[in-house]
Protein backbone atom coordinates (compact mmCIF):
# COMPACT_ATOMS: atom_id res chain seq x y z
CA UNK A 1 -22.97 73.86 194.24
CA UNK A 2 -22.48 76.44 191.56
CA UNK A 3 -22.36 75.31 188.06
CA UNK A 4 -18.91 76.71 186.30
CA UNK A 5 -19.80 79.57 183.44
CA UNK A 6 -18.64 77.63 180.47
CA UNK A 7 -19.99 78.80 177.06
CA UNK A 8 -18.42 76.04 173.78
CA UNK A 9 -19.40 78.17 171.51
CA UNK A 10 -18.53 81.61 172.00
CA UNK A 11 -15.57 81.76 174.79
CA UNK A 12 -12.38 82.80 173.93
CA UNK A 13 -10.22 79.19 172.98
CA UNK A 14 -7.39 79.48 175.36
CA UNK A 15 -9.64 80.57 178.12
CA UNK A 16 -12.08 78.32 177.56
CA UNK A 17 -9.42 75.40 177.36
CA UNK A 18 -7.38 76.69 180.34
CA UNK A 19 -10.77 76.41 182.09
CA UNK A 20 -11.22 72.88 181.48
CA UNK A 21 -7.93 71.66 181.31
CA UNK A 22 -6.36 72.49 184.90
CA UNK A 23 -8.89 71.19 186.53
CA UNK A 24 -8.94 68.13 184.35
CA UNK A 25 -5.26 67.96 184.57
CA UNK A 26 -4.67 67.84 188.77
CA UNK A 27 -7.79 65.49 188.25
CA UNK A 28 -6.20 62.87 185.85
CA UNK A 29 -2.91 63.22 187.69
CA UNK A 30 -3.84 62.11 190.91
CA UNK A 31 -5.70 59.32 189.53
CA UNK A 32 -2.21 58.33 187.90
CA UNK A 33 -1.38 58.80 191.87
CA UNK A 34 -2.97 55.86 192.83
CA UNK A 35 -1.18 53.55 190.57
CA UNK A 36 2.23 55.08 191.49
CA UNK A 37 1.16 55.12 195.74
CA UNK A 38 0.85 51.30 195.30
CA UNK A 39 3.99 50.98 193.55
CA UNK A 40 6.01 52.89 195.72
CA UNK A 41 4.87 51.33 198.84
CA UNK A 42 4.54 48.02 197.57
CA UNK A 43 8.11 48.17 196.18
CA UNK A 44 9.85 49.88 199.30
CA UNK A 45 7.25 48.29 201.98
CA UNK A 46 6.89 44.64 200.57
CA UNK A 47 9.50 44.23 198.34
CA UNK A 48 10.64 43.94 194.18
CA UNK A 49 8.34 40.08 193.67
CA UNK A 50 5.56 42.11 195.64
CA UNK A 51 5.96 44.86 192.69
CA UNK A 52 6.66 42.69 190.00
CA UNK A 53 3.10 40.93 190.98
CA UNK A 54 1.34 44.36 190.87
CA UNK A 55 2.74 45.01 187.37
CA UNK A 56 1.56 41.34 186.21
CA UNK A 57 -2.11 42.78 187.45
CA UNK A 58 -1.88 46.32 186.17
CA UNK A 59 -3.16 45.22 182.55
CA UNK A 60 -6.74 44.54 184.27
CA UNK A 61 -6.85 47.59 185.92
CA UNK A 62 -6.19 49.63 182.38
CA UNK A 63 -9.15 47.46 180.94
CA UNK A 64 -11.51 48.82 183.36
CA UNK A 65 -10.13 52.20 182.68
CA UNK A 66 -10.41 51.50 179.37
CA UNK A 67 -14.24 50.55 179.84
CA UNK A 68 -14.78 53.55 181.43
CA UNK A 69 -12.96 55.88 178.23
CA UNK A 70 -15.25 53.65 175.72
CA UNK A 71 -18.13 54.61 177.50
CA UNK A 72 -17.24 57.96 178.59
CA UNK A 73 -15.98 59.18 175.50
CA UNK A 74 -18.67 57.62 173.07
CA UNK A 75 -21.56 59.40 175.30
CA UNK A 76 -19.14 62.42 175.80
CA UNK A 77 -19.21 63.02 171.68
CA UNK A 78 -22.97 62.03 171.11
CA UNK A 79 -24.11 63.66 174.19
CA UNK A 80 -22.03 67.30 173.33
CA UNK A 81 -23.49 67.31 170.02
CA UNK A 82 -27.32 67.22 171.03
CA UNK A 83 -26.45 69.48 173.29
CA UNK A 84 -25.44 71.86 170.67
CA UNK A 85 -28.22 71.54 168.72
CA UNK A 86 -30.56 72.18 172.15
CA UNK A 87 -31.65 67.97 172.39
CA UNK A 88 -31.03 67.83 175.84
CA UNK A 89 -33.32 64.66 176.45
CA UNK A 90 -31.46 62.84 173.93
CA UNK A 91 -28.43 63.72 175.92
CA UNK A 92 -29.59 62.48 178.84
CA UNK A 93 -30.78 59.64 177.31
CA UNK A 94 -27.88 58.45 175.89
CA UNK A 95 -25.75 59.16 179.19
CA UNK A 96 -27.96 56.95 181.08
CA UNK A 97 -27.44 53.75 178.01
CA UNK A 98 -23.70 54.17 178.18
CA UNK A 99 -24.05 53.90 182.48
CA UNK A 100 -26.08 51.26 182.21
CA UNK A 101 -24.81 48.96 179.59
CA UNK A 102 -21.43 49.73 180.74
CA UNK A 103 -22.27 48.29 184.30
CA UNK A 104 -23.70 45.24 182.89
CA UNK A 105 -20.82 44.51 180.61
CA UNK A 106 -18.16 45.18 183.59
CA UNK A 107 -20.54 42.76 186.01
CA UNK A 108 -19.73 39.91 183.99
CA UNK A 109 -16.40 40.52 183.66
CA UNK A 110 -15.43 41.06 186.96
CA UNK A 111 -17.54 37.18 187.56
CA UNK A 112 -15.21 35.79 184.68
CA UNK A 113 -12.07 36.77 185.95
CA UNK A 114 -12.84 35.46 189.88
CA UNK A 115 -13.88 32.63 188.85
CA UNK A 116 -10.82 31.63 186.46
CA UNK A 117 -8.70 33.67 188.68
CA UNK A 118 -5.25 31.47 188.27
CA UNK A 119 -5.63 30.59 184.76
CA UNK A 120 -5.98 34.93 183.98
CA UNK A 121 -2.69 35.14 186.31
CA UNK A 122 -0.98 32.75 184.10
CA UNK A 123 -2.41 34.46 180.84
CA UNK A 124 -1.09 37.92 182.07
CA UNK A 125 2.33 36.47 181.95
CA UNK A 126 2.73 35.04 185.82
CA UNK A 127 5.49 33.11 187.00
CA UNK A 128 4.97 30.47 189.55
CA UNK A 129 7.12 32.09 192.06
CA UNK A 130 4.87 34.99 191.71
CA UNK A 131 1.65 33.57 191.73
CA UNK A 132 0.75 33.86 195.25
CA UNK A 133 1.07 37.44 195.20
CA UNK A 134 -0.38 37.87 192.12
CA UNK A 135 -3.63 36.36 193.44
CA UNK A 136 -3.34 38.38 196.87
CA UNK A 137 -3.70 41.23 194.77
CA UNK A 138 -5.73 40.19 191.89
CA UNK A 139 -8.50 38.96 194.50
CA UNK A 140 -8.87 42.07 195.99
CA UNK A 141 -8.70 44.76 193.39
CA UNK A 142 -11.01 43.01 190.43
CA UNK A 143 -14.55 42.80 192.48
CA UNK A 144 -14.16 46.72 193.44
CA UNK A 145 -12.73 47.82 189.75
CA UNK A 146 -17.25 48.31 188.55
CA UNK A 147 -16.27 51.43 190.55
CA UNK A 148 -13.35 52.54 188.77
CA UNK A 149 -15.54 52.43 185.94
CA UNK A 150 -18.26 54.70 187.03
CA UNK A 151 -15.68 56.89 188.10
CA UNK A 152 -14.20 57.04 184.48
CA UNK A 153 -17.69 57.59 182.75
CA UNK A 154 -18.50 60.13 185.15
CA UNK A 155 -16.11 62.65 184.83
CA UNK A 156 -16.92 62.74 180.97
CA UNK A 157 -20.82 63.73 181.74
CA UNK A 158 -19.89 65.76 184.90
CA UNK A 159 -17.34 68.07 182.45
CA UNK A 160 -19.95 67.95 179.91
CA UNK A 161 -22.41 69.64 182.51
CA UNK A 162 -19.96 72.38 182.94
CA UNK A 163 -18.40 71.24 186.10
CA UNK A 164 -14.88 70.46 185.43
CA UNK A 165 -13.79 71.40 189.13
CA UNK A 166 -16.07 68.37 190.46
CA UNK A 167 -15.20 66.46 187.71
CA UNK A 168 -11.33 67.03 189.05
CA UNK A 169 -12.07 66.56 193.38
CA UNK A 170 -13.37 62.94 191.33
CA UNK A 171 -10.13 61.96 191.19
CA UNK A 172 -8.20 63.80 194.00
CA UNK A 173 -10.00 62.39 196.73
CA UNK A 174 -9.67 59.22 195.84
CA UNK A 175 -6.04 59.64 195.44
CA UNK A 176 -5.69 61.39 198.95
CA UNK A 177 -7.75 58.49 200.55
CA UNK A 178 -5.24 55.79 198.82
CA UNK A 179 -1.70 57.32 199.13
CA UNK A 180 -3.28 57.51 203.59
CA UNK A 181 -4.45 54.09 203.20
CA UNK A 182 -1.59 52.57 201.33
CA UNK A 183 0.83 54.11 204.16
CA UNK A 184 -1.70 52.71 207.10
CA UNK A 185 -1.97 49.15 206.05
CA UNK A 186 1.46 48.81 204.97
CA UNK A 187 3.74 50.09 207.18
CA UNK A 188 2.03 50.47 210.72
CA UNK A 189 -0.63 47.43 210.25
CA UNK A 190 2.01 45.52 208.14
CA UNK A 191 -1.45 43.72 205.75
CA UNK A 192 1.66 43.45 202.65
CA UNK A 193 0.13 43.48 199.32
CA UNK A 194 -3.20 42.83 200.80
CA UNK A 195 -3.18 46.19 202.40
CA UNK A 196 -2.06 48.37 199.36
CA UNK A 197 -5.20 46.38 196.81
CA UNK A 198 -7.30 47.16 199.79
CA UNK A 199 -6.25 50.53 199.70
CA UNK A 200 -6.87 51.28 196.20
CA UNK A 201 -10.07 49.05 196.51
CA UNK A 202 -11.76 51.64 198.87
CA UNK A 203 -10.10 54.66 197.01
CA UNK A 204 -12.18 53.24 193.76
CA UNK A 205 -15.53 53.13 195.70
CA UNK A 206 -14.69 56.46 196.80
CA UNK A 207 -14.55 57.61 193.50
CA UNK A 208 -17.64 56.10 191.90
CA UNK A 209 -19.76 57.29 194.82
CA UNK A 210 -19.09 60.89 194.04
CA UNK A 211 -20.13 60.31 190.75
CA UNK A 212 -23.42 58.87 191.96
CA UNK A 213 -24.14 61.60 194.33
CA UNK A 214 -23.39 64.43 191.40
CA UNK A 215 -25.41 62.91 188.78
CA UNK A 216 -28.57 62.14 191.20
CA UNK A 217 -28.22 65.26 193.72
CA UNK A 218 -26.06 68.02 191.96
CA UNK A 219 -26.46 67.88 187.70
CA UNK A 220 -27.53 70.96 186.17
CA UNK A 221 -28.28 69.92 182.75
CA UNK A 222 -27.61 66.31 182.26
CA UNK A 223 -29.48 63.81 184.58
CA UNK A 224 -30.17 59.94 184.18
CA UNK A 225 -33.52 59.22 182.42
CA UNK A 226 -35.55 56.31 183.04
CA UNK A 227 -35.58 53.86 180.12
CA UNK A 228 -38.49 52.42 178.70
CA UNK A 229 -38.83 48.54 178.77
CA UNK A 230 -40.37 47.74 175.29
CA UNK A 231 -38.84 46.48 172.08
CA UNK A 232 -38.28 49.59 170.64
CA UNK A 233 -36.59 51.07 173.44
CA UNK A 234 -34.50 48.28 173.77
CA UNK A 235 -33.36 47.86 170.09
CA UNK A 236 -32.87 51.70 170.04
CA UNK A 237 -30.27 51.11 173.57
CA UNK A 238 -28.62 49.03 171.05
CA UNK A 239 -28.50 51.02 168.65
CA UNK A 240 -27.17 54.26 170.46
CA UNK A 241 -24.54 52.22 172.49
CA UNK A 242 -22.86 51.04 169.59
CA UNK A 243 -22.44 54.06 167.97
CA UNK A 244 -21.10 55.38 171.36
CA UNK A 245 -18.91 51.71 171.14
CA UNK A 246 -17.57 52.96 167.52
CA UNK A 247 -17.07 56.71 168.45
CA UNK A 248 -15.33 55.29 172.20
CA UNK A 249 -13.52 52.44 170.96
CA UNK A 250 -10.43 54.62 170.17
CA UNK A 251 -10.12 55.99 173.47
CA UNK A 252 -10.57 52.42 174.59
CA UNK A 253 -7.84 51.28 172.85
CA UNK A 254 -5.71 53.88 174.11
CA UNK A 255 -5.84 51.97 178.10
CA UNK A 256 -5.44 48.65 176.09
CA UNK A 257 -2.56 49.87 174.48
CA UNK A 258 -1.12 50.21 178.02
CA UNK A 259 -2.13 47.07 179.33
CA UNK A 260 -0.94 45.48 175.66
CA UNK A 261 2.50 47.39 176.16
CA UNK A 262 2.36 46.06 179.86
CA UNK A 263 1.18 42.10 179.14
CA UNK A 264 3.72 41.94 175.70
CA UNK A 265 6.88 43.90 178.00
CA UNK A 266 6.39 41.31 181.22
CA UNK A 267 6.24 38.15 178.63
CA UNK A 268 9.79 40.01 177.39
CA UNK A 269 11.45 41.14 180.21
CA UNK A 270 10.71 37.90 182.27
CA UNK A 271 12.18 35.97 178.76
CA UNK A 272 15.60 38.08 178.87
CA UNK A 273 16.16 39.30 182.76
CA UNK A 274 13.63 37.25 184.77
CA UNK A 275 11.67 38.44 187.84
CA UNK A 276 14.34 41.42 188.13
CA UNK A 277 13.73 42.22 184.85
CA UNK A 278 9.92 42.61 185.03
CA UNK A 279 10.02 44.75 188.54
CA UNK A 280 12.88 47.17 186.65
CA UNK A 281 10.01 47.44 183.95
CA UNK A 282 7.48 47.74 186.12
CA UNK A 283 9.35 50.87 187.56
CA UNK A 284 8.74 52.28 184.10
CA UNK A 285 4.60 51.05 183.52
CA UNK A 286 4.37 52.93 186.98
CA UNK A 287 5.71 56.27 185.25
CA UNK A 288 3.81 56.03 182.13
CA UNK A 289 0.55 56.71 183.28
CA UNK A 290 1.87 59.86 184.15
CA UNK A 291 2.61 60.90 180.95
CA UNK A 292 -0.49 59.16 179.82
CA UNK A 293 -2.69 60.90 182.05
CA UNK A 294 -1.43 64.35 181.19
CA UNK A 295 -1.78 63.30 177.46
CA UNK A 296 -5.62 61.98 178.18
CA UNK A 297 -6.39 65.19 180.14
CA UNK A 298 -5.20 67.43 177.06
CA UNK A 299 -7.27 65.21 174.60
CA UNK A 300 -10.78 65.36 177.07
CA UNK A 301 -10.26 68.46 177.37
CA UNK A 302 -10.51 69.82 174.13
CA UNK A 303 -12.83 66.78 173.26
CA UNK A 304 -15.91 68.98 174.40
CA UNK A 305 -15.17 72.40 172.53
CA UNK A 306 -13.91 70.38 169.59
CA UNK A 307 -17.37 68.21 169.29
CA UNK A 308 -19.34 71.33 170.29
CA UNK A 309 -18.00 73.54 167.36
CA UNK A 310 -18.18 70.54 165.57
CA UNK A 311 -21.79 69.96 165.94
CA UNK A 312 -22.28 73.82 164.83
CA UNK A 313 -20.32 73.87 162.09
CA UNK A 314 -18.10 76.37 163.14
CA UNK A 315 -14.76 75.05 161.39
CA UNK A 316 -12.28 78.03 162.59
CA UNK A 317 -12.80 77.28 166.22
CA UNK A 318 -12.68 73.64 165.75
CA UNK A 319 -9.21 73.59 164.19
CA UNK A 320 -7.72 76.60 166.83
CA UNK A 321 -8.35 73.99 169.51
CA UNK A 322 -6.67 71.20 168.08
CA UNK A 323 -3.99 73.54 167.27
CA UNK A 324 -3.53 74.28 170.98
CA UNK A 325 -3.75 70.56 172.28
CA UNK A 326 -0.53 69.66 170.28
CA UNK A 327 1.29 72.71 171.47
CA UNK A 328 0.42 71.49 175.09
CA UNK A 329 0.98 67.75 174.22
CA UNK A 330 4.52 69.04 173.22
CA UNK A 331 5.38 70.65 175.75
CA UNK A 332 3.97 68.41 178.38
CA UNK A 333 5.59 65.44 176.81
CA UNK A 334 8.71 67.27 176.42
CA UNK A 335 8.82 68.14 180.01
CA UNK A 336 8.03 64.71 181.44
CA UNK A 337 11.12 63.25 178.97
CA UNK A 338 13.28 66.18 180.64
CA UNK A 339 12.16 65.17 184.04
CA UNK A 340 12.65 61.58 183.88
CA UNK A 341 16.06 61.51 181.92
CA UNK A 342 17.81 64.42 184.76
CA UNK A 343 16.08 62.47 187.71
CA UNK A 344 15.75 58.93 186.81
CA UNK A 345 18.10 57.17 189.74
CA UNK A 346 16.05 59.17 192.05
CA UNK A 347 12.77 58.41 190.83
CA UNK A 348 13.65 54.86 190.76
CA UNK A 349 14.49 54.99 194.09
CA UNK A 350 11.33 55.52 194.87
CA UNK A 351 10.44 52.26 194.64
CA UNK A 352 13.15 50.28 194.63
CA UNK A 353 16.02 49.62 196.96
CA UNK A 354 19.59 50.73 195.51
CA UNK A 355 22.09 48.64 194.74
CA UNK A 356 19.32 45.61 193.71
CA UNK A 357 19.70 44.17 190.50
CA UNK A 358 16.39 45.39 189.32
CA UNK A 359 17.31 48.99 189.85
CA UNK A 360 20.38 48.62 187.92
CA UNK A 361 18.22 47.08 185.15
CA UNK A 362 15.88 50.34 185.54
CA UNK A 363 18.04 53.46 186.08
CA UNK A 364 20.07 51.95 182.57
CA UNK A 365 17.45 51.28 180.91
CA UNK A 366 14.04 54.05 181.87
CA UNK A 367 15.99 56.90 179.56
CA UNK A 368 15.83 55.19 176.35
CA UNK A 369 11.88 54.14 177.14
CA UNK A 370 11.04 57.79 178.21
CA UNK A 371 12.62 59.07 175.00
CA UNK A 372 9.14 58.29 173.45
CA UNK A 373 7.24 60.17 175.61
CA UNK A 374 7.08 63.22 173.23
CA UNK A 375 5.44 61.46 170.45
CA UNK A 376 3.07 59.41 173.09
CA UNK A 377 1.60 62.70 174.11
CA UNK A 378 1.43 64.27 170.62
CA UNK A 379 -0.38 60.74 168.89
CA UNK A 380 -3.09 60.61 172.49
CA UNK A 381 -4.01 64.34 171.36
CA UNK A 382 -3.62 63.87 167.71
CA UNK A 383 -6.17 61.17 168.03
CA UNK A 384 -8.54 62.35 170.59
CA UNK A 385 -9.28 65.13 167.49
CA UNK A 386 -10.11 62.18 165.47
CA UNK A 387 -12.14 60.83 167.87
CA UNK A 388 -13.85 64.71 168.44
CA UNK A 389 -14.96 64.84 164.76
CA UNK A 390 -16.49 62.05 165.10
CA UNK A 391 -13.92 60.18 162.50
CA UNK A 392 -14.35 57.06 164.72
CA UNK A 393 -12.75 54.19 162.24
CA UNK A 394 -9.83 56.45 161.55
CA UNK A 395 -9.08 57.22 164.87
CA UNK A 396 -9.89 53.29 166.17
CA UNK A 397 -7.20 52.25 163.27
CA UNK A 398 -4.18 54.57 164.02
CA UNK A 399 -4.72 53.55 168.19
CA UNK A 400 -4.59 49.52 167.52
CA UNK A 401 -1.73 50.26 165.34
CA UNK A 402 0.16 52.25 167.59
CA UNK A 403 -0.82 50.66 170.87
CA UNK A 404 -0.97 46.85 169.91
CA UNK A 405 0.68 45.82 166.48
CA UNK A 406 3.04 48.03 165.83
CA UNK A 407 4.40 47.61 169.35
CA UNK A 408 4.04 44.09 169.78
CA UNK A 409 6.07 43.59 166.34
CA UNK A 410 8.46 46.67 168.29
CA UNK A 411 9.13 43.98 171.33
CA UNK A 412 9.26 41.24 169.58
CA UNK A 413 11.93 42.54 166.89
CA UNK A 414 14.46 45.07 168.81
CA UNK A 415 15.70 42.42 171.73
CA UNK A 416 17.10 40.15 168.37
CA UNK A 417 18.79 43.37 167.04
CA UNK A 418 19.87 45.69 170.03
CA UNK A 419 19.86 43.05 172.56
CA UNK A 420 18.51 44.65 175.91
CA UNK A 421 17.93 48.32 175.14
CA UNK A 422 15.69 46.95 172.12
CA UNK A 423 13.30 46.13 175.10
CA UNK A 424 13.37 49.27 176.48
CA UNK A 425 13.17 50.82 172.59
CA UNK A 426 10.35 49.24 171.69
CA UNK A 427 7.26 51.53 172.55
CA UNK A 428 8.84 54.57 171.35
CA UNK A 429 10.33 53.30 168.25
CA UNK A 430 6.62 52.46 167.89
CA UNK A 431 5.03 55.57 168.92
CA UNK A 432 7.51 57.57 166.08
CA UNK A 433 6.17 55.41 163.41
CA UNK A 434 2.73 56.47 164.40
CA UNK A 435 3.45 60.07 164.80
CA UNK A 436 4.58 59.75 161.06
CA UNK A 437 2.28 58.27 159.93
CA UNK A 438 -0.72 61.18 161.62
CA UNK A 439 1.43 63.50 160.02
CA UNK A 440 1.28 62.74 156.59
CA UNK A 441 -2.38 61.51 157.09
CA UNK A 442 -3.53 65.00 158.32
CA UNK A 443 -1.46 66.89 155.34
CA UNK A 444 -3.13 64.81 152.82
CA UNK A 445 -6.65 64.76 154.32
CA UNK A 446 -6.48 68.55 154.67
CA UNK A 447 -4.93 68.50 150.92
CA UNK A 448 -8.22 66.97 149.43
CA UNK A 449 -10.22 69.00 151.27
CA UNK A 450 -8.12 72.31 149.38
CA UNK A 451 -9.05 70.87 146.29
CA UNK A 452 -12.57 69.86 147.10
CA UNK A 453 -12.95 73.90 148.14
């Protein structure tokens, strides 16, 4: 395999963010792919409960995602500034803490929730009509989500090793071997909801195993180090992973925020329009990560030059990226807003049947919630830069309020005021607030630092 010839320091910007984020962008969105396959064969193949239960189980899948950012993005940071400054075996040592502590952490997890697997269902916001199929799915998908976690850490150290086209075929294969399996087990084998987790289930271990075989067979630069057992090396592990935990935690929060938006909008929608309700939303959670993805592809992929040019001091090159990302977080989330608002009945028939009441509920009610998809893409960038300077409590403060307060206080308020389209309001009322609020931060931060100068 031939390493891509990526220079941080001295490429051209545009180039050198062109070069990262294509490949980085077909990557993320076919890993969105996999979420939307299930949802479009579980809804047209199974049926809207079947949908509604995948929806009640999403908000564990964007925690292991979000395991996989912490991780990933907290090594990503450390790891691209030794680089820069030529400590390569600190590098690899702290790639191979945030593997291993990461896999640890997710192992008990994953034991926690199969072992109180109907009391999370309930917690998640489960009806008892849906609970069977929640658990035919939840079963399944949980035990094989450690490898949707390697998957997610991986791509961060194979991109950082100057292989963003790996890095990408990461997450397309995977999607190509779930949107084949998904149509296999659930329309000519007929396996229901069982087939479409098993689907995504092997699609995972897919994933993860292609991480495995880069980092131990393929790794230019970075490779896993063997630890040292003492005391010191252990309290040192500690040490490093929770500054990786602090500079990560954002990026964390910004899958939480999904799964938050996903957990607080079920507990609403099944409140005001029942079962139908929560499938019509789910129609929308199912399109997010879309939009999400391209927004998480634009931050990664300036995360590297940004921390790079950080690490070197080189100020002018730093803020030209960050510059850029916004442009293409604009445009990208002005796009998808375009896209969904022109072709929403159609893309709602993709996974539900016309004339149902949930995709009444959904085609009325998906082009108010995509109207906050511009300043969703703008805040992921704005706060992947944060994250890239390594301003870790400032960017860790602006994602919890955007992704968990602000919008729970969003869902619970609008319903009382604008009755149904307050539901569908909600997260981009709160996404606006935040975008405000970045603004004026940025203007006076960069004010100060004028009048320190």
């Amino acid at each position: 395999m031939q390493r891509d010839r990526i220079d941080f320091g001295s490429m051209n910007i545009p180039v050198l963010f062109r070069k990262i984020f294509f490949p980085t962008l077909l990557g993320m969105v076919c890993m969105a792919c996999i979420t939307i396959a299930d949802g479009i064969f579980v809804g047209r193949g199974v049926g809207s409960d079947a949908l509604a239960a995948v929806n009640i189980v999403a908000p564990i899948f964007m925690v292991t995602t979000g395991i996989g950012l912490l991780f990933g993005v907290g090594s990503s940071v450390v790891a691209s500034v030794h680089l820069s400054q030529r400590k390569v075996k600190a590098a690899n040592i702290n790639i191979t803490q945030a593997l291993l502590v990461s896999l640890l952490l997710m192992a008990a997890g994953i034991s926690l929730v199969m072992l109180f697997n109907k009391q999370t269902a309930y917690m998640l916001g489960s009806s008892d009509q849906l609970l069977p199929l929640v658990l035919e799915y939840m079963n399944w998908i949980v035990p094989f989500s450690i490898f949707n976690m390697l998957a997610n850490i991986g791509m961060f150290m194979i991109r950082l090793d100057g292989s963003p086209k790996f890095a990408m075929l990461c997450n397309v294969v995977p999607a190509l071997i779930n949107v084949v399996l998904d149509y296999i087990f659930v329309f000519p084998i007929q396996m229901g909801l069982t087939g479409a987790a098993l689907a995504t289930a092997l699609a995972e271990v897919a994933g993860g195993l292609m991480v495995l075989v880069y980092l131990f067979g393929f790794s230019k630069t970075l490779h896993l180090y063997k630890l040292k057992m003492s005391m010191k090396s252990l309290r040192l592990t500690c040490r490093n992973t929770g500054y990786m935990i602090q500079l990560g935690a954002s990026a964390m929060l910004g899958e939480l925020a999904i799964a938050c938006m996903m957990l607080v909008g079920n507990y609403a929608f099944i409140r005001m329009l029942k079962e139908d309700g929560v499938a019509a939303y789910s129609v929308a959670c199912y399109c997010l990560p879309i939009v999400f993805m391209i927004a998480n592809a634009i931050a990664q992929s300036a995360q590297p030059i940004i921390s790079y040019n950080y690490g070197t001091g080189d100020a002018a090159r730093v803020h030209e990226t960050f510059r850029l990302s916004l442009k293409t977080a604009f445009i990208s989330g002005l796009t998808a807003f375009a896209v969904m608002y022109v072709f929403c009945p159609y893309i709602v028939a993709m996974f539900l049947e016309p004339g149902c009441p949930a995709y009444g509920i959904a085609t009325k009610g998906i082009p108010y919630f995509a109207s906050g998809f511009i300043c969703f893409a703008l805040n992921i960038a704005w706060i992947g830069y944060y994250q890239s300077i390594e301003l870790a409590r400032k960017a860790m403060l602006f994602m919890l309020l955007r992704g968990i307060i602000l919008m729970s206080i969003c869902f619970l308020a609008l319903p009382h005021l604008l009755g149904e389209n307050g539901l569908w309001l909600a997260v981009p009322c709160a996404e606006l607030i935040i975008f405000i609020a970045l603004t004026i931060d940025y203007q006076y931060r960069h004010k100060i630092c004028r009048v320190v100068e």
